[in-house]
Protein backbone atom coordinates (compact mmCIF):
# COMPACT_ATOMS: atom_id res chain seq x y z
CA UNK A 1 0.00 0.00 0.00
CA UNK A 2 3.01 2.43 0.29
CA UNK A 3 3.66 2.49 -3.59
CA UNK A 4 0.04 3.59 -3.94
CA UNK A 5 0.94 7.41 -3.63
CA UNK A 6 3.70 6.93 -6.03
CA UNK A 7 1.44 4.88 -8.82
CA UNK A 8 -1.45 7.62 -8.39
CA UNK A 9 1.68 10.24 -9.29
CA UNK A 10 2.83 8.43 -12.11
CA UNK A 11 -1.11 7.90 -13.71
CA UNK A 12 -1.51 11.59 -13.04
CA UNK A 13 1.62 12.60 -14.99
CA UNK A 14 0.55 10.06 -17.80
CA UNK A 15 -2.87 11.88 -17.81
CA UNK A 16 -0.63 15.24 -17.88
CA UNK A 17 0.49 14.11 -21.18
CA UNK A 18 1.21 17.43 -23.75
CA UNK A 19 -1.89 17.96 -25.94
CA UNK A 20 -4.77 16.13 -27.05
CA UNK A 21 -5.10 12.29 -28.34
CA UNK A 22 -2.04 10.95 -30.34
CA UNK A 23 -2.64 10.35 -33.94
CA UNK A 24 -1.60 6.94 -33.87
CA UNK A 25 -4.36 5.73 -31.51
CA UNK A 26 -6.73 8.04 -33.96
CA UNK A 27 -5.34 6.21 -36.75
CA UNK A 28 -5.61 2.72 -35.71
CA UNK A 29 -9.08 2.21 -35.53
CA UNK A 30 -8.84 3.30 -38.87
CA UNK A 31 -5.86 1.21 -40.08
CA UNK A 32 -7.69 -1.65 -38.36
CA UNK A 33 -10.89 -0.70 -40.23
CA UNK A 34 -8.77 -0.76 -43.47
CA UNK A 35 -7.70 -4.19 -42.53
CA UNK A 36 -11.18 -5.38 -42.00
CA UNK A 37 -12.48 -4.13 -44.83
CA UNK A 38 -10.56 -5.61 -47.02
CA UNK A 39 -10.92 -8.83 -45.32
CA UNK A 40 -14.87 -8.65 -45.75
CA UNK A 41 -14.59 -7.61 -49.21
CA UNK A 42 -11.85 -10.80 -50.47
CA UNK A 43 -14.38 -12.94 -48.17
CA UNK A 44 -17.95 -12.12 -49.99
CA UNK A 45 -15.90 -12.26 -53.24
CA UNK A 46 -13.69 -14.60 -53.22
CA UNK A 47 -12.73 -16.80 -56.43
CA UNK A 48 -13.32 -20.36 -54.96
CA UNK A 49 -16.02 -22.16 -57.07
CA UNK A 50 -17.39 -24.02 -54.08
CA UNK A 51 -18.01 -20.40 -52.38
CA UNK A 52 -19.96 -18.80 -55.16
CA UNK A 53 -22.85 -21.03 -53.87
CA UNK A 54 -23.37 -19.54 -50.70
CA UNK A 55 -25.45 -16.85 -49.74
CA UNK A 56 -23.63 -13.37 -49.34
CA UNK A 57 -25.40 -12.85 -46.06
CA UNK A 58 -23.93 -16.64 -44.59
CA UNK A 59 -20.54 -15.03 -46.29
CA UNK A 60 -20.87 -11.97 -44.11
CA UNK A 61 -20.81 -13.79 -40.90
CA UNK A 62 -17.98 -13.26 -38.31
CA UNK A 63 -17.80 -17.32 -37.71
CA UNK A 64 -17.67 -17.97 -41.93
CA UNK A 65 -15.23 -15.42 -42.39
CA UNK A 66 -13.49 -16.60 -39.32
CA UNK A 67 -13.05 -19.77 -40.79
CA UNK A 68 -11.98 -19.38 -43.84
CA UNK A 69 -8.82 -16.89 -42.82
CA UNK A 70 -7.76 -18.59 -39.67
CA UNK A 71 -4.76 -20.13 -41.57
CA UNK A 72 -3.89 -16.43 -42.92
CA UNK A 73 -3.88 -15.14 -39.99
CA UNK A 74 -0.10 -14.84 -39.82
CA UNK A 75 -0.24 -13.03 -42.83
CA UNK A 76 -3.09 -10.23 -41.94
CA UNK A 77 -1.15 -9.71 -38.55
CA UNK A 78 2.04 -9.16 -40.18
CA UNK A 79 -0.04 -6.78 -42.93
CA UNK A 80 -1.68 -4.81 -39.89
CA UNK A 81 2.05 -4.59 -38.98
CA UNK A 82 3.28 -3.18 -42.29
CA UNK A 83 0.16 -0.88 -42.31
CA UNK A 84 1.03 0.73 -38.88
CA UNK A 85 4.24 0.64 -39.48
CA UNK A 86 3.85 2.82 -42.56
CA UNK A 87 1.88 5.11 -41.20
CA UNK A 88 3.95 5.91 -37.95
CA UNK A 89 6.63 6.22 -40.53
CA UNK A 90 4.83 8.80 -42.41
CA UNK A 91 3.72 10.84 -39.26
CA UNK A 92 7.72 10.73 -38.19
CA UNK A 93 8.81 12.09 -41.67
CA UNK A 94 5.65 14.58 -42.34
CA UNK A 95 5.65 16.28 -38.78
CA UNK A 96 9.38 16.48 -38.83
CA UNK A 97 9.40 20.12 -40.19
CA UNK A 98 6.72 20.95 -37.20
CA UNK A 99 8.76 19.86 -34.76
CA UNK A 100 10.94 22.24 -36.32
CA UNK A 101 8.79 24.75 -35.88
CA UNK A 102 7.87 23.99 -32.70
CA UNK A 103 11.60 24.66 -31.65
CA UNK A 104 11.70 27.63 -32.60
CA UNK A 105 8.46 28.50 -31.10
CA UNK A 106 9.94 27.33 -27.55
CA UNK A 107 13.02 29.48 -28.31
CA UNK A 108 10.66 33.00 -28.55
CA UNK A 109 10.78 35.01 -25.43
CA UNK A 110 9.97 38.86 -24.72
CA UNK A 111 13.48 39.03 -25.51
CA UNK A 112 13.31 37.73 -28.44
CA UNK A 113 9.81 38.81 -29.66
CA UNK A 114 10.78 40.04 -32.57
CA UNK A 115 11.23 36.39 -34.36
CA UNK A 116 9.46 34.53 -36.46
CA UNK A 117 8.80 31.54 -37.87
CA UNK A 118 9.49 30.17 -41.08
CA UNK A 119 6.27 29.77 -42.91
CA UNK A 120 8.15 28.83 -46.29
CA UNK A 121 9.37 25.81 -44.27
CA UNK A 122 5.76 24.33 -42.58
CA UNK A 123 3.67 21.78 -44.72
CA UNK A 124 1.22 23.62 -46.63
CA UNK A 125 -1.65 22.46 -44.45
CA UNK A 126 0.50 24.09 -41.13
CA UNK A 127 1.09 27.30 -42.97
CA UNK A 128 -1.78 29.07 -42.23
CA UNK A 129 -1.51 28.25 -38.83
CA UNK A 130 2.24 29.40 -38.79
CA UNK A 131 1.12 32.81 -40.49
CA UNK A 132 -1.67 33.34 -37.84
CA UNK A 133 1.28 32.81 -35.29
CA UNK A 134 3.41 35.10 -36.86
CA UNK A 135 0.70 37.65 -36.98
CA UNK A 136 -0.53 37.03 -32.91
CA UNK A 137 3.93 38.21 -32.82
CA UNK A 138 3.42 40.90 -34.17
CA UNK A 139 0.30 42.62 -32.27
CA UNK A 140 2.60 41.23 -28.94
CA UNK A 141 5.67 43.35 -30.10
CA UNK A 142 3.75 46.28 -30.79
CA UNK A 143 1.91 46.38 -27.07
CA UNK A 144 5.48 45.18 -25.71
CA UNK A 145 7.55 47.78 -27.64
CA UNK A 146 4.82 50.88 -26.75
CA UNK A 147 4.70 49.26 -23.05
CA UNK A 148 8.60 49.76 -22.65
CA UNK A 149 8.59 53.01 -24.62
CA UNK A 150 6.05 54.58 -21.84
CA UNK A 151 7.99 53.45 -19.20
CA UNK A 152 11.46 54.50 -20.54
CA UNK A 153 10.06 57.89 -21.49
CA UNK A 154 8.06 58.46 -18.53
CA UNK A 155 10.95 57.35 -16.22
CA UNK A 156 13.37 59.86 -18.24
CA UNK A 157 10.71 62.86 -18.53
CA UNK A 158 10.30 62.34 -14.55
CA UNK A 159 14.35 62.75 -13.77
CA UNK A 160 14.49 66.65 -14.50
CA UNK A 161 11.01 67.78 -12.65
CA UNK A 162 12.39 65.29 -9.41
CA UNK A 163 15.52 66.88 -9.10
CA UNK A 164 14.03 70.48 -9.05
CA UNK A 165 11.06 69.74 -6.87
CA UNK A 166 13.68 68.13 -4.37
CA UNK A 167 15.98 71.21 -4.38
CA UNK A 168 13.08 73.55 -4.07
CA UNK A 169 11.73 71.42 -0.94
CA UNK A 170 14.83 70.88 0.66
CA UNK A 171 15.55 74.23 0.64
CA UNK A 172 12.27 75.52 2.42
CA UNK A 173 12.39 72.76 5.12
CA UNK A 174 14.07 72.80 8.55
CA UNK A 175 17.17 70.64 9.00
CA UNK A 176 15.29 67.99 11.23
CA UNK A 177 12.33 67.76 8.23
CA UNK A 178 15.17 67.73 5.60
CA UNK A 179 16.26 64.14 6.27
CA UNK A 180 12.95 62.36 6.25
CA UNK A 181 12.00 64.35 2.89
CA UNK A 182 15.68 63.44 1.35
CA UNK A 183 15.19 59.61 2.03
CA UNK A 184 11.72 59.54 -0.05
CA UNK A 185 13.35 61.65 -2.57
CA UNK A 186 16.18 58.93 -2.74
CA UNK A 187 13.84 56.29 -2.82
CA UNK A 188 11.63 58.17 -5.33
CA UNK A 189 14.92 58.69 -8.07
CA UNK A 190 15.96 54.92 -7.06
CA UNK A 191 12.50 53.71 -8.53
CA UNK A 192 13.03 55.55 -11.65
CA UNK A 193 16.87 54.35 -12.42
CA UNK A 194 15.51 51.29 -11.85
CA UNK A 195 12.17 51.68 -14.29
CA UNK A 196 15.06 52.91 -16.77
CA UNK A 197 17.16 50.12 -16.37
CA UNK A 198 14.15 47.77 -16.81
CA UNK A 199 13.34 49.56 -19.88
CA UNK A 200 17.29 49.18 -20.89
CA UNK A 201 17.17 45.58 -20.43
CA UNK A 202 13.83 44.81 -21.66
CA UNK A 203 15.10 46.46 -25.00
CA UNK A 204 18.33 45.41 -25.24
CA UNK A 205 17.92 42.75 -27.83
CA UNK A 206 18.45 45.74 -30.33
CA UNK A 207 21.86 46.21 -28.99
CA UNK A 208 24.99 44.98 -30.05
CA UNK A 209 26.70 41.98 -28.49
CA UNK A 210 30.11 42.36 -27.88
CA UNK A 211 33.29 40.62 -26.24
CA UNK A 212 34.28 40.97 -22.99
CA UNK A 213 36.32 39.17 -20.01
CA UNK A 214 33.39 38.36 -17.27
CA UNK A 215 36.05 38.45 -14.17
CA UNK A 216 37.39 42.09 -15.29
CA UNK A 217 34.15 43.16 -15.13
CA UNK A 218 33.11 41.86 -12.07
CA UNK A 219 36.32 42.69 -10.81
CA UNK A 220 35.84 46.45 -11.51
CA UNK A 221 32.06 46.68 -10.24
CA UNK A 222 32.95 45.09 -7.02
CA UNK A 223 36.03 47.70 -6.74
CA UNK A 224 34.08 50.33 -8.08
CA UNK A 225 31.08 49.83 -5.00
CA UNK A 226 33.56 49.04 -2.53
CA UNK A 227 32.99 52.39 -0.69
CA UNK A 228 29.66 52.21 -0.99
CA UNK A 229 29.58 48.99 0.50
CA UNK A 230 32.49 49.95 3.20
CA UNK A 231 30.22 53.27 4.35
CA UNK A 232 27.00 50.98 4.92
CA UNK A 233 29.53 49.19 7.42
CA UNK A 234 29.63 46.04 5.32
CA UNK A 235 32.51 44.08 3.71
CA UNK A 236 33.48 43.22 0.25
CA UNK A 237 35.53 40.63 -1.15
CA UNK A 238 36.18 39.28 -5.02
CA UNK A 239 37.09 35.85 -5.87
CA UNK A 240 37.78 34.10 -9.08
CA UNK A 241 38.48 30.62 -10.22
CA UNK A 242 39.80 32.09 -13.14
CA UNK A 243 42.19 35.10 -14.46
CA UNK A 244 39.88 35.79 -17.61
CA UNK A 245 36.59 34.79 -18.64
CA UNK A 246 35.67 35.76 -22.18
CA UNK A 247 31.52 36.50 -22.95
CA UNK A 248 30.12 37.38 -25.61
CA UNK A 249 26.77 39.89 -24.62
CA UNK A 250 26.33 43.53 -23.68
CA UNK A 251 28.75 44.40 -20.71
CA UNK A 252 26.72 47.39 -19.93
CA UNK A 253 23.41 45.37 -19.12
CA UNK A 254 25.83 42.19 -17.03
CA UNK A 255 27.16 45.16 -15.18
CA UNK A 256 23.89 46.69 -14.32
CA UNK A 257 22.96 43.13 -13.05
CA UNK A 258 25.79 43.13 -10.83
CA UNK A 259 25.13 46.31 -9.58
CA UNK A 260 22.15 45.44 -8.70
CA UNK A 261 22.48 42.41 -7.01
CA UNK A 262 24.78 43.97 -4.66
CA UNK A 263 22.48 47.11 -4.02
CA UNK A 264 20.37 44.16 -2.56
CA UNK A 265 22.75 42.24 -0.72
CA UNK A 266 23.93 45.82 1.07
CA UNK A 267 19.71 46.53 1.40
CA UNK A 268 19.00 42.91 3.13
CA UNK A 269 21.86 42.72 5.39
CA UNK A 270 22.89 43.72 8.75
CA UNK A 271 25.79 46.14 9.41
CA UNK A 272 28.93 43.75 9.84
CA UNK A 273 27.95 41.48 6.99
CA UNK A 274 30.75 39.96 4.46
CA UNK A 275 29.64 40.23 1.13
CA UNK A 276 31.85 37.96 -1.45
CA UNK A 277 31.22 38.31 -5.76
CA UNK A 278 33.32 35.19 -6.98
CA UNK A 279 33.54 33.75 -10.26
CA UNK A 280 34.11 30.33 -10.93
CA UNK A 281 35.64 28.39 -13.41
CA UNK A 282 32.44 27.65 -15.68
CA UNK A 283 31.76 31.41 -15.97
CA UNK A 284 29.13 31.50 -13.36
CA UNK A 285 28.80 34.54 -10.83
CA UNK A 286 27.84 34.70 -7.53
CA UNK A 287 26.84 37.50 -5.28
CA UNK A 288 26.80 35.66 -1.91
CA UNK A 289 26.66 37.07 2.11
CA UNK A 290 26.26 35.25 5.99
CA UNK A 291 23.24 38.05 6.40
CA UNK A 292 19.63 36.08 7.32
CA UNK A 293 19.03 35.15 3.64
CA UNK A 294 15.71 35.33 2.07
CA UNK A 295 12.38 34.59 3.99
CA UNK A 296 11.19 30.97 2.59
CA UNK A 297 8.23 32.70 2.36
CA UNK A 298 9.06 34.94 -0.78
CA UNK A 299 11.73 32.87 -2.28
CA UNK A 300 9.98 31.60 -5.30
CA UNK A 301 8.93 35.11 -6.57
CA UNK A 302 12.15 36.82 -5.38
CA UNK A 303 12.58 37.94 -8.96
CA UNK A 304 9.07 38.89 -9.34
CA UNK A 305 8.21 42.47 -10.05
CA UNK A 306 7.68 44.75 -6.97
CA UNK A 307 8.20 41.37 -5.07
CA UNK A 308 10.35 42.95 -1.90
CA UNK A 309 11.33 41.14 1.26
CA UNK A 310 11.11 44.06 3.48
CA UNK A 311 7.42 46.11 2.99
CA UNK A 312 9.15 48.86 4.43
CA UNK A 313 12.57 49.38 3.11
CA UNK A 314 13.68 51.66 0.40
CA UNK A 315 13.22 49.32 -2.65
CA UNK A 316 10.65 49.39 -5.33
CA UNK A 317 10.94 45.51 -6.00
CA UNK A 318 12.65 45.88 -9.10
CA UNK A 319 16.19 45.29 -9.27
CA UNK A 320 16.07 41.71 -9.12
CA UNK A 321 13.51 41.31 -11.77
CA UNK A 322 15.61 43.71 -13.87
CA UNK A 323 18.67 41.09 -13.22
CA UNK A 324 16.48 38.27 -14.69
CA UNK A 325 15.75 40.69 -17.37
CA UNK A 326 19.10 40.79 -18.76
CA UNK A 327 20.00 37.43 -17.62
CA UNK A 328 17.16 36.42 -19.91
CA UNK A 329 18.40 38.49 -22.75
CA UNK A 330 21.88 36.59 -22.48
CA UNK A 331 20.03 33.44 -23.10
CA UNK A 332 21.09 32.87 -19.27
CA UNK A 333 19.34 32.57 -15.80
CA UNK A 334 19.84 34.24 -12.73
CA UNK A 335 18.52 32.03 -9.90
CA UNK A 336 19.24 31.88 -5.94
CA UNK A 337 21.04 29.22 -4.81
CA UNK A 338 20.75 27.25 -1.46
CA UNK A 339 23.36 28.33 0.89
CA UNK A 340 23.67 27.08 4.86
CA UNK A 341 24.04 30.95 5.65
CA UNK A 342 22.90 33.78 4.21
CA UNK A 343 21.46 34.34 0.38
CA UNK A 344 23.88 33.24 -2.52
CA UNK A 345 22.39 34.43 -5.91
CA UNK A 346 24.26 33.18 -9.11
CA UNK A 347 23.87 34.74 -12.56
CA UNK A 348 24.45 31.72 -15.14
CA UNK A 349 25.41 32.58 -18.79
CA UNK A 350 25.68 28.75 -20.13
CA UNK A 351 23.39 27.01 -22.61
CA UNK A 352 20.29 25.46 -20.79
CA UNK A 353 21.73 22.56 -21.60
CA UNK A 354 24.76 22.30 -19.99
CA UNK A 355 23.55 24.24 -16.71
CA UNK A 356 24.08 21.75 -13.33
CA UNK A 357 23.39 22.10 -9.89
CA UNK A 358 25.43 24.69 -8.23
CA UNK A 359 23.51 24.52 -4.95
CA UNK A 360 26.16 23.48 -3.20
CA UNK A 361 29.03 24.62 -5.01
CA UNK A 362 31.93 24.91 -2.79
CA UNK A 363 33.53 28.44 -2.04
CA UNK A 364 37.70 29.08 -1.98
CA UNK A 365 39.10 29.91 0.92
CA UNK A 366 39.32 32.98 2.70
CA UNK A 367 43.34 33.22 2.49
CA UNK A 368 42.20 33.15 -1.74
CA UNK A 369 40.00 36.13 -1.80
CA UNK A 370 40.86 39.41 -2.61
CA UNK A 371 39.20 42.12 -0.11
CA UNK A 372 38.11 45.68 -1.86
């Protein structure tokens, strides 16, 4: 009775199955049909002298027709064989070109919305199915493309007007009111560098890829935020497995990631916290610290928009989904890792299909790292 929970798991993921009925089992009934048929047809007509004398109705019945093909039945098997067999070799060859397109389909993301696919290529039947596709693509890219445009220019029209409405209030408050009204205005020009980043790396599929070594960058961003980091009372180091790492992408946007990540790991940790950005030998980076790590609670929508682990802090929610975002448009993942202490978030720029389990990848030692 144990296995029961497992056998009920394994009939509900057969019942999961992708799509609708298979055309093989569609096309049996038919094949077998076919079969029978034909059967029926050699039986009422058949060519034997001493069968032209019975009745076509005593020729029709299952037992008569039974016994006069039970020593072919080798034969019809091995025909119903053939029959299947050419038919599932058919279906193979004809809806090779639609897995095809299916491929490609999979491969489309926001990122990418701006392919298409093939409809030269589909079987005639397919192709107006591949056009409609092609056409749904295009009505998404033109609400995605005005969506980003509002926020990028809304975010950029609402820099200018900030900055003066924050220098005219500062300057008629007291000292003591100053602060508090500072801190929203920081929070307030946070939330739109971050709605123009997200805007940046929604769109930066129209930007060119270049070359670039992954632990000079990281490197230089963890140098380059080192007093930032050092003033929040907070500790940096830089490790890598590596001396050069070369990626091909958009520094700009892998650096904004970066940035970003450690904005949050100085935002979610307590004052004394280590905060280590290492590198290892497969090209994957890590933004790790021993703070209290992320609430259980929130950790499968930590990269959600406006999905923040503290309510009350200073963060619109953004800057992780904007890592994703770019992590995305390097045909990479950013994820967070489990770690005994602390949160370890990893941003992974490998094909899908050669990404493992880094869960418990193993850290150098201290004497190794390099403090900033």
């Amino acid at each position: 009775m144990k296995d029961m929970p497992m056998i009920r798991a394994l009939r509900g993921v057969l019942k999961r199955g992708l799509g609708g009925p298979s055309l093989m089992r569609m096309l049996f009934p038919l094949v077998l049909f076919a079969v029978t048929t034909t059967i029926v047809f050699a039986a009422v007509h058949g060519k034997d002298p001493e069968d032209r004398g019975v009745p076509v109705l005593e020729r029709l019945r299952p037992a008569w027709i039974a016994a006069q093909f039970s020593d072919a039945t080798p034969e019809i098997a091995l025909l119903l064989v053939l029959m299947m067999g050419g038919v599932y070799a058919t279906l193979h060859i004809g809806l090779r070109p639609l897995r095809r397109l299916s491929h490609l389909a999979g491969d489309i993301a926001p990122a990418t919305i701006e392919a298409r696919l093939p409809a030269e290529t589909a079987p005639r039947e397919i192709a107006p199915l591949v056009e409609a596709f092609n056409a749904a693509l295009d009505r998404l890219e033109v609400g995605l493309r005005a969506q980003r445009d509002f926020s990028a220019n809304a975010a950029h029209e609402l820099r200018t007007p900030l900055a003066t409405l924050r220098a005219q209030v500062e300057s008629l408050l007291e000292p003591d009111e100053r602060r508090a009204a500072s801190e929203e205005f920081e929070r307030l020009g946070l939330l739109i560098a971050q709605l123009l980043d997200l805007a940046e790396a929604e769109g930066g599929a129209s930007g060119v890829d270049t070359r670039f070594d992954l632990v000079a960058l990281s490197r230089d961003v963890a140098g380059d935020m080192a007093s930032f980091i050092l003033s929040s009372d907070r500790t940096i180091g830089f490790d890598s497995a590596v001396e050069t790492f070369a990626l091909d992408g958009q520094a700009g946007l892998v650096e904004t990631a970066l940035r970003n990540l450690l904005e949050n790991a100085v935002r979610h940790t307590p004052p004394g916290a280590e905060i280590l950005v290492s590198v290892d030998a497969d090209g994957v980076v890590r933004v790790s610290d021993d703070g209290p790590g992320v609430p259980a609670a929130i950790r499968d929508r930590v990269f959600d928009r406006f999905s923040r682990g503290n309510p009350r802090g200073s963060g619109a929610g953004l800057g992780l989904s904007i890592v994703r975002q770019i992590m995305e448009q390097h045909s990479g993942e950013a994820r967070l890792a489990v770690s005994e202490r602390g949160a370890r978030f990893e941003l992974d720029f490998r094909p899908r299909g050669r990404r493992g389990d880094h869960s418990t990848a193993a850290v150098r030692p201290p004497s190794s790292r390099t403090a900033m």
